[in-house]
N, C-alpha and C. Protein backbone atom coordinates (compact mmCIF):
# COMPACT_ATOMS: atom_id res chain seq x y z
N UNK A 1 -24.35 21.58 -44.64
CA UNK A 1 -25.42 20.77 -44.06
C UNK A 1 -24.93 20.05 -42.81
N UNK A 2 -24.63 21.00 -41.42
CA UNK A 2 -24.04 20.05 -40.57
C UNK A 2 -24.91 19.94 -39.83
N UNK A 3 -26.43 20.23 -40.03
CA UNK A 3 -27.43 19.37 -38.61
C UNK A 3 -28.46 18.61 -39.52
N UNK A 4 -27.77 18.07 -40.39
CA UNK A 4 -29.07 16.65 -40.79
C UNK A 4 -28.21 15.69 -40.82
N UNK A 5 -28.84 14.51 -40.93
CA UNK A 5 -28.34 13.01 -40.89
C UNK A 5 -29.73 12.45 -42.13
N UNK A 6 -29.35 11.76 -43.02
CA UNK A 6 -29.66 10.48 -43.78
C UNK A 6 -30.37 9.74 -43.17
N UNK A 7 -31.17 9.42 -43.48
CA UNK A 7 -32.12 7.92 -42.34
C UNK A 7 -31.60 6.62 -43.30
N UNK A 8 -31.47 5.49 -42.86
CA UNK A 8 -31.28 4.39 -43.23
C UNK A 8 -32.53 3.66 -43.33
N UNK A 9 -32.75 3.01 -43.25
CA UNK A 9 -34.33 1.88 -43.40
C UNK A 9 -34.26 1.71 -42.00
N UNK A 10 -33.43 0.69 -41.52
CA UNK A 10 -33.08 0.27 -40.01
C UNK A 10 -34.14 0.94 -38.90
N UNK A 11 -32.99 2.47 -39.23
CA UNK A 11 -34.09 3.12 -37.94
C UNK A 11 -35.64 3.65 -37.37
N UNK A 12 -35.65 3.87 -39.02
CA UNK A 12 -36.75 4.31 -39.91
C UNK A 12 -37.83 3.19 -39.01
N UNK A 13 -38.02 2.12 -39.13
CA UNK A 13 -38.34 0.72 -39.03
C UNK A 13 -38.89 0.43 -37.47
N UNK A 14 -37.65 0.88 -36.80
CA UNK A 14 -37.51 0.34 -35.48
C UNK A 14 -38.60 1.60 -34.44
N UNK A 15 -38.19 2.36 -34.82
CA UNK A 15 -39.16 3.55 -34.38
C UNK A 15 -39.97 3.08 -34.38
N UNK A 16 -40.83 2.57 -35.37
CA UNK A 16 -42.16 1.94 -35.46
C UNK A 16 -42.89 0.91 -34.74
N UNK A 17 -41.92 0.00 -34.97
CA UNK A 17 -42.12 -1.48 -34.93
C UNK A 17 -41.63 -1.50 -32.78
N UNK A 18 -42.70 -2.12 -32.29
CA UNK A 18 -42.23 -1.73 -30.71
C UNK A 18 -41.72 -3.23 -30.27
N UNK A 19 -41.88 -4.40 -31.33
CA UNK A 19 -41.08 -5.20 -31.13
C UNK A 19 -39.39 -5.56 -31.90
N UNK A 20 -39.34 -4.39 -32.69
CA UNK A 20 -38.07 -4.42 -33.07
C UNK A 20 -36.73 -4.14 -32.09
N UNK A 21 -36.14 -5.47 -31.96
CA UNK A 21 -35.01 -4.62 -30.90
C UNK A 21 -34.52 -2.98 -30.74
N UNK A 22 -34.04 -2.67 -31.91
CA UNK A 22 -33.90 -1.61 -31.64
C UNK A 22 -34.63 0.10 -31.65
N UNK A 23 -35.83 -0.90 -30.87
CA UNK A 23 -37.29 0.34 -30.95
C UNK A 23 -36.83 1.20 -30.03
N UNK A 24 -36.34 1.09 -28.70
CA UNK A 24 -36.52 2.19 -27.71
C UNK A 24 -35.44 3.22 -28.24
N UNK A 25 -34.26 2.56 -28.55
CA UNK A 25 -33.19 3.15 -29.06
C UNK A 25 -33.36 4.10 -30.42
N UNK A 26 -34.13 3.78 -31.29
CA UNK A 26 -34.89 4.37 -32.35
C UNK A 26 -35.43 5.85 -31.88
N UNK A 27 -36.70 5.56 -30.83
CA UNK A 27 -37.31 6.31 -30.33
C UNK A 27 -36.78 7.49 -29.38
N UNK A 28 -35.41 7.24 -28.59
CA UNK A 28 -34.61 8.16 -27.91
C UNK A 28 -34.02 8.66 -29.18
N UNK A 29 -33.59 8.49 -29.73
CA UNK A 29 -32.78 8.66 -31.31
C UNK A 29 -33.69 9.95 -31.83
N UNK A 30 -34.67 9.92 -32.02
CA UNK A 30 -35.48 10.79 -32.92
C UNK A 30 -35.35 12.21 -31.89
N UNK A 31 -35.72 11.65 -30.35
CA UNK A 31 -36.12 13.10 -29.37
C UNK A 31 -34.87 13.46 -29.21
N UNK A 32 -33.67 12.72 -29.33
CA UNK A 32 -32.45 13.94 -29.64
C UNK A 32 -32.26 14.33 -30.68
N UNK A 33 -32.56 13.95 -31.62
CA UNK A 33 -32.42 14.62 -32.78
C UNK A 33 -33.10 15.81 -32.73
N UNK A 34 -34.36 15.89 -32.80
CA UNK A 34 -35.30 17.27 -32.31
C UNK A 34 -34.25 17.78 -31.56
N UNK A 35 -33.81 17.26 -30.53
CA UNK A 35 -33.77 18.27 -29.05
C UNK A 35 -32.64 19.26 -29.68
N UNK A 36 -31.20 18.28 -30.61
CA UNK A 36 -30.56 18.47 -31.33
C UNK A 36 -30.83 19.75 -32.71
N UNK A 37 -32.04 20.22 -32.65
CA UNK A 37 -32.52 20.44 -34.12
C UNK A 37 -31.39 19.84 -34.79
N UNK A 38 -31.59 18.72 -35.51
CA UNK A 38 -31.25 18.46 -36.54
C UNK A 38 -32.33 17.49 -37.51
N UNK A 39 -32.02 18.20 -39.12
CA UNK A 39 -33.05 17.42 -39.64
C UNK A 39 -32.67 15.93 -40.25
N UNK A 40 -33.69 15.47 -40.36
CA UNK A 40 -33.83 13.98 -40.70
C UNK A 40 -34.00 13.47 -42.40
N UNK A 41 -32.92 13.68 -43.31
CA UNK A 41 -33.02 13.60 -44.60
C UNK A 41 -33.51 11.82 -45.05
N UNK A 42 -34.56 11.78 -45.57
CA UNK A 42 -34.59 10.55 -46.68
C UNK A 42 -35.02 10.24 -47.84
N UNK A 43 -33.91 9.17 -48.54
CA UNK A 43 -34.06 9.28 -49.86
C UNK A 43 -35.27 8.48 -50.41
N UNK A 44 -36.11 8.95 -51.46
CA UNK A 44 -36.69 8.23 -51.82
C UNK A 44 -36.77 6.75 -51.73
N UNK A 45 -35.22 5.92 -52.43
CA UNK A 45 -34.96 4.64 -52.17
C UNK A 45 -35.58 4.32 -50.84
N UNK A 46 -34.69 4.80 -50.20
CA UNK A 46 -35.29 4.52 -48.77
C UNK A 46 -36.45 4.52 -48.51
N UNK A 47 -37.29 5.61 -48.46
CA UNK A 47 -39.06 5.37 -47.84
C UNK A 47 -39.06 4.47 -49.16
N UNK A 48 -39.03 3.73 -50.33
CA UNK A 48 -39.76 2.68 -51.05
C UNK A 48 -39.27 1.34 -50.24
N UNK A 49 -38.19 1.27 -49.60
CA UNK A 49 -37.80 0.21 -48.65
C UNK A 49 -37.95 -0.10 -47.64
N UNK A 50 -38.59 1.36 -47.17
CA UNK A 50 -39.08 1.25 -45.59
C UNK A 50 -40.98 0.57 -45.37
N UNK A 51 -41.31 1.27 -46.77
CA UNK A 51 -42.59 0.90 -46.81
C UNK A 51 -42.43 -0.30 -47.19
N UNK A 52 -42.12 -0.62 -47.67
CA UNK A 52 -42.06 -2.53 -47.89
C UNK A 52 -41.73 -3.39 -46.96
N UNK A 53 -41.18 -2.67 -46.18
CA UNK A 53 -40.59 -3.66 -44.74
C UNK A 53 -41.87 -3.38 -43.60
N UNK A 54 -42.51 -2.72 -43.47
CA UNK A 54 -43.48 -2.04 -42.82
C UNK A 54 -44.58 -2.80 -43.17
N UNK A 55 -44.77 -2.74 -44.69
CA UNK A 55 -45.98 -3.10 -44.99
C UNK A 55 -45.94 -4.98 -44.91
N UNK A 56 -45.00 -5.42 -45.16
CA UNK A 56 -45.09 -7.18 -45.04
C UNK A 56 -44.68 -7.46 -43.60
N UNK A 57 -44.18 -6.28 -42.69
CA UNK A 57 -44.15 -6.92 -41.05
C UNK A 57 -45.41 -6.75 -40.57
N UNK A 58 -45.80 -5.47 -40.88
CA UNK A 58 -46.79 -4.79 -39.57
C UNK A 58 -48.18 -4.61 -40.66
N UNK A 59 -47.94 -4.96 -41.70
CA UNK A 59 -49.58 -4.75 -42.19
C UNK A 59 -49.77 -3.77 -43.19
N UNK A 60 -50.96 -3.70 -44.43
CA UNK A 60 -50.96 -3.09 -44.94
C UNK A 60 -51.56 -1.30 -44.08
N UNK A 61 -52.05 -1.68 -43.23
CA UNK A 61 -53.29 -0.62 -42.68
C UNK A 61 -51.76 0.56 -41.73
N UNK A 62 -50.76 -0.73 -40.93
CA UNK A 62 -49.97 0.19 -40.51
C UNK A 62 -48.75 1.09 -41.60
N UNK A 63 -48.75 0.21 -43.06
CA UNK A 63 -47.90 0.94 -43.97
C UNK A 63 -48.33 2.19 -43.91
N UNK A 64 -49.94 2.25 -44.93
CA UNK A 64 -50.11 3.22 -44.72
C UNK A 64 -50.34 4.31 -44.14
N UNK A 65 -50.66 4.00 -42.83
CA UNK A 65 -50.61 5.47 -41.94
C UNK A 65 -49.21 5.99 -41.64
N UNK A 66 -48.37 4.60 -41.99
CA UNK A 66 -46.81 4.94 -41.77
C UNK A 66 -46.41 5.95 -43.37
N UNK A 67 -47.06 5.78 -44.52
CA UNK A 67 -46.50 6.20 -45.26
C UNK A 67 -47.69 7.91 -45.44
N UNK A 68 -48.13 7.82 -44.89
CA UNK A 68 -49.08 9.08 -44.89
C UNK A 68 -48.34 10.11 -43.62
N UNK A 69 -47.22 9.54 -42.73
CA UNK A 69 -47.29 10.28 -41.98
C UNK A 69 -45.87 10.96 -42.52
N UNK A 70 -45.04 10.32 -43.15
CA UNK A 70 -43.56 10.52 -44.06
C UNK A 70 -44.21 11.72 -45.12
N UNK A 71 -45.54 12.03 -45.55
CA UNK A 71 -45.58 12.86 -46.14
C UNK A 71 -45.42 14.56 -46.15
N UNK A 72 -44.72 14.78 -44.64
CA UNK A 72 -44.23 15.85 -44.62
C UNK A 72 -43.01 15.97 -44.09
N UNK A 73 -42.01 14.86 -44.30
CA UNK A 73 -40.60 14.10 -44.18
C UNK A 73 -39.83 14.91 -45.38
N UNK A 74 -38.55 15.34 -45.30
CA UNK A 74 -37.80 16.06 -46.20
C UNK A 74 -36.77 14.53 -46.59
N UNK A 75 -37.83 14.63 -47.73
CA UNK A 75 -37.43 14.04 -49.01
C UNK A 75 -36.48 14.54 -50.49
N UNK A 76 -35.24 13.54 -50.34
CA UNK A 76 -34.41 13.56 -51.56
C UNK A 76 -34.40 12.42 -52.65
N UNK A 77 -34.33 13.13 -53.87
CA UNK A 77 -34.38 12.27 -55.48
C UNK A 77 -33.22 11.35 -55.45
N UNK A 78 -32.62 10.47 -55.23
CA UNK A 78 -31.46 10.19 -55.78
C UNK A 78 -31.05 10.48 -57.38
N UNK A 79 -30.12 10.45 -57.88
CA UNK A 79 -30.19 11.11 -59.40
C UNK A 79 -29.42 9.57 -60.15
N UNK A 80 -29.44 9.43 -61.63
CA UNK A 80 -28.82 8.40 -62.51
C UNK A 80 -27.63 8.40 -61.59
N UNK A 81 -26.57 9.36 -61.92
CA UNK A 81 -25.45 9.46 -61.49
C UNK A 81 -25.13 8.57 -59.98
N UNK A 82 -25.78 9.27 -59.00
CA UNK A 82 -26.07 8.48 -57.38
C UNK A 82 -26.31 6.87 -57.42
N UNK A 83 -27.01 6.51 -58.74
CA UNK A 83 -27.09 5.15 -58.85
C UNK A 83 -25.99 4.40 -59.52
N UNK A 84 -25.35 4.76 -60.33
CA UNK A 84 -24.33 4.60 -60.73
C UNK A 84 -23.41 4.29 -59.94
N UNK A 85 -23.00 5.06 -59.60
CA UNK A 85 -21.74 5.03 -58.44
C UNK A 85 -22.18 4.13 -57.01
N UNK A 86 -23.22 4.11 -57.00
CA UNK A 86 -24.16 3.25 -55.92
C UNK A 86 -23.75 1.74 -56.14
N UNK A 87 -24.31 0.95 -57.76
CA UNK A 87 -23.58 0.14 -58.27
C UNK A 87 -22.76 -0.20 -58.38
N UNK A 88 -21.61 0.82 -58.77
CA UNK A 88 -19.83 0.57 -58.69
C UNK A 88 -19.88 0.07 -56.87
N UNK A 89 -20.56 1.34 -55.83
CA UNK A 89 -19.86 0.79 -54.85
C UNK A 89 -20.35 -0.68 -54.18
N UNK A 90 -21.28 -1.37 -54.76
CA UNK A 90 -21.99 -3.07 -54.40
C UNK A 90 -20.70 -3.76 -55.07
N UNK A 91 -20.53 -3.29 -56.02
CA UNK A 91 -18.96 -4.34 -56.94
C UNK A 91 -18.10 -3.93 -56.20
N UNK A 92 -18.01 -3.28 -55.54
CA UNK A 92 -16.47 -2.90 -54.99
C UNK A 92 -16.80 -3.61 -53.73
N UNK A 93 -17.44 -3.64 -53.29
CA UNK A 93 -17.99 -4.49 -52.09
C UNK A 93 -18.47 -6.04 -52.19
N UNK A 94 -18.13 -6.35 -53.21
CA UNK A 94 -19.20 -7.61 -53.62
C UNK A 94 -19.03 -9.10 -53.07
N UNK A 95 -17.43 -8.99 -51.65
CA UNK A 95 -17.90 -9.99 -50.75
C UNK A 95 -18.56 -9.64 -49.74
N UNK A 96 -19.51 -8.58 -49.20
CA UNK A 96 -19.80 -8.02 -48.36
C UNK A 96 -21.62 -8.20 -49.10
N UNK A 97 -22.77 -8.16 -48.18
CA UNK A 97 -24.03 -8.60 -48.76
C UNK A 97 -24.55 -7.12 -48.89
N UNK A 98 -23.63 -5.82 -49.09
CA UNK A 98 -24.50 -4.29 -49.04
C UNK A 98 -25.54 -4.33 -50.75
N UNK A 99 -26.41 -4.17 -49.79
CA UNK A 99 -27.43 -3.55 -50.92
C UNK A 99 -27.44 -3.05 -51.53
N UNK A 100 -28.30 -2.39 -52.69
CA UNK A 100 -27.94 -1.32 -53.27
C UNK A 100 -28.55 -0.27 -52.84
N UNK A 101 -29.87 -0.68 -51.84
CA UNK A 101 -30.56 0.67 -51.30
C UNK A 101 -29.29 1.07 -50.47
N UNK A 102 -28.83 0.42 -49.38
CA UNK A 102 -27.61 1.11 -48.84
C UNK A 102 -26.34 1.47 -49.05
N UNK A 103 -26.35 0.73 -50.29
CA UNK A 103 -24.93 1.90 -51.90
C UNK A 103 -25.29 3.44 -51.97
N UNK A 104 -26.66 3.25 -52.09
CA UNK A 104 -27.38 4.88 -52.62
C UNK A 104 -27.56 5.46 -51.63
N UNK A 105 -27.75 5.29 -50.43
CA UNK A 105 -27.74 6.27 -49.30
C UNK A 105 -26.34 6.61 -49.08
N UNK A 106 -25.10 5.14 -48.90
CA UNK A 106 -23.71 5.78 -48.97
C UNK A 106 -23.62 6.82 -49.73
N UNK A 107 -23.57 6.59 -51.08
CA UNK A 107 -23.51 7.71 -51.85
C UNK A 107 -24.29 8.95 -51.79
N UNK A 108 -25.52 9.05 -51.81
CA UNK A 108 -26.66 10.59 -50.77
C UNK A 108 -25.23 10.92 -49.65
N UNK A 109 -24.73 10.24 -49.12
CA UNK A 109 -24.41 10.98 -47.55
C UNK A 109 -23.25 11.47 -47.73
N UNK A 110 -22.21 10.71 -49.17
CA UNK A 110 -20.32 11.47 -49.21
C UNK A 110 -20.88 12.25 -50.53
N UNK A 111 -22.01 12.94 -51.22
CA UNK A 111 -22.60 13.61 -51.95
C UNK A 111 -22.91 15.00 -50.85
N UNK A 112 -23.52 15.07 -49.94
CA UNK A 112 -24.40 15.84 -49.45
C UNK A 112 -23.71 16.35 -48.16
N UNK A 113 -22.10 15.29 -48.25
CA UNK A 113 -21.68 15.80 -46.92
C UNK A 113 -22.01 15.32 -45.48
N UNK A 114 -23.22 14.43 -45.22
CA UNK A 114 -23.79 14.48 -44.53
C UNK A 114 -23.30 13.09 -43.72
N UNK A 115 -23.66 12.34 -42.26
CA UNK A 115 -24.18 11.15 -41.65
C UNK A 115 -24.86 10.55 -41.87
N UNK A 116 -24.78 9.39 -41.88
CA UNK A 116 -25.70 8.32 -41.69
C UNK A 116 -26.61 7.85 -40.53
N UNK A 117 -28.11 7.96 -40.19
CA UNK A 117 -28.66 7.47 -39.33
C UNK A 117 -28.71 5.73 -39.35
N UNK A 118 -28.14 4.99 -38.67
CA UNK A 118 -28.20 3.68 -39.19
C UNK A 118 -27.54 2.49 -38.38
N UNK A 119 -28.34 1.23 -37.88
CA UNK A 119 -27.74 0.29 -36.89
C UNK A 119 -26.73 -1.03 -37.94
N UNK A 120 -26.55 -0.85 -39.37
CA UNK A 120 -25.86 -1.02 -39.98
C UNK A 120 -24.52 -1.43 -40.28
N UNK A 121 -24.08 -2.27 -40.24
CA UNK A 121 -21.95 -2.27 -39.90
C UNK A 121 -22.13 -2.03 -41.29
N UNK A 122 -22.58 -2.56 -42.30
CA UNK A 122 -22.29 -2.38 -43.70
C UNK A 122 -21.90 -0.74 -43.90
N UNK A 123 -22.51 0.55 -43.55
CA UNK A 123 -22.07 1.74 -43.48
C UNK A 123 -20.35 2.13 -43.13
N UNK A 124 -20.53 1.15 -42.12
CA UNK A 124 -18.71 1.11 -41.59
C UNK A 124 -17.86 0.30 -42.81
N UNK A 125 -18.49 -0.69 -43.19
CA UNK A 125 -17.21 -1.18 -43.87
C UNK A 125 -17.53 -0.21 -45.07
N UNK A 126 -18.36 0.41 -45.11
CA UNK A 126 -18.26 1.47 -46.42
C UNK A 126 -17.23 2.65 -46.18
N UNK A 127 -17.43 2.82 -44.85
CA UNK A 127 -16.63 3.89 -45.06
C UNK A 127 -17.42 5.30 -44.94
N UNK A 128 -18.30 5.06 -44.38
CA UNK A 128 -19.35 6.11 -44.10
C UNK A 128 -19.53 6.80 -42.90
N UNK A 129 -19.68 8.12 -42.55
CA UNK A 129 -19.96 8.35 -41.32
C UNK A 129 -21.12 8.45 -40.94
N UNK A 130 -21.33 7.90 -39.53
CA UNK A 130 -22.79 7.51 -39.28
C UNK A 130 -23.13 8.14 -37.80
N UNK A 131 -24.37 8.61 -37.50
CA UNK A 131 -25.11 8.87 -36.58
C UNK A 131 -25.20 8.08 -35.95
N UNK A 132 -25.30 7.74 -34.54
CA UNK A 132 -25.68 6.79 -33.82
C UNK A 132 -25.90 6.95 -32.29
C-alpha cells in the first residue's frame, strides 16, 4: 500500500472549514494527492470525530452534507485488537494529551504500513510516519 495515506481529523476538518488555519494548506494537500494518485484511507473512528467537530463548529446542515459527501470515501473498520493496542499506546504515552482516536489511527497506519495525513506533533512523538 505505497500510494495511500490515513487521514487524521485535522485535515479532514481544515479542508472544510475556510476559516481554519490550516484550510488552504488542506486544500493544496488533497490536489496533490489526486495529482499524486494516491488514495485517501479513513478510519471509521475518524469520520465519527470528524463529524463531531464539523457538526458543533460549522453546523448541523454543514455536517451533513459533509458526511453525505464521505460516503464514497474508502473507509476502514478498526478491529478489537487495533483498539487494544491503541489503549496500550495512550498509557505508554500518558504524559503526552494523545487521544485515543489518534492511538487508533497510529495503530491503522504501523498495521497497514501506511502514512499519516496529519498537522499533529502527537503522530511524531508517536513515532509515526506522516504525510505532510
Amino acid at each position: 500500500m505505497s500510494r495511500v495515506v490515513l487521514a487524521d481529523t485535522g485535515p479532514l476538518y481544515a479542508a472544510l472549514d475556510p476559516s481554519d488555519m490550516h484550510h488552504q494548506q488542506a486544500r493544496e494537500q488533497l490536489q496533490e494527492l489526486a495529482r499524486l494518485q494516491f488514495d485517501v484511507l479513513i478510519s471509521y473512528s475518524t469520520l465519527l470525530e470528524a463529524y463531531s467537530l464539523v457538526r458543533r463548529k460549522l453546523g448541523q446542515a454543514v455536517a451533513l452534507g459533509w458526511l453525505s459527501e464521505m460516503a464514497d470515501a474508502a473507509l476502514i473498520n478498526p478491529t478489537p485488537e487495533d483498539y487494544r493496542q491503541a489503549a496500550a499506546k495512550v498509557a505508554m504515552f500518558a504524559d503526552q494529551s494523545i487521544t485515543l482516536f489518534d492511538a487508533t489511527v497510529a495503530v491503522l497506519a504501523s498495521r497497514f504500513g501506511v502514512r499519516v495525513w496529519t498537522y499533529d506533533h502527537h503522530f511524531d512523538v508517536m513515532r509515526v510516519p506522516v504525510w505532510r
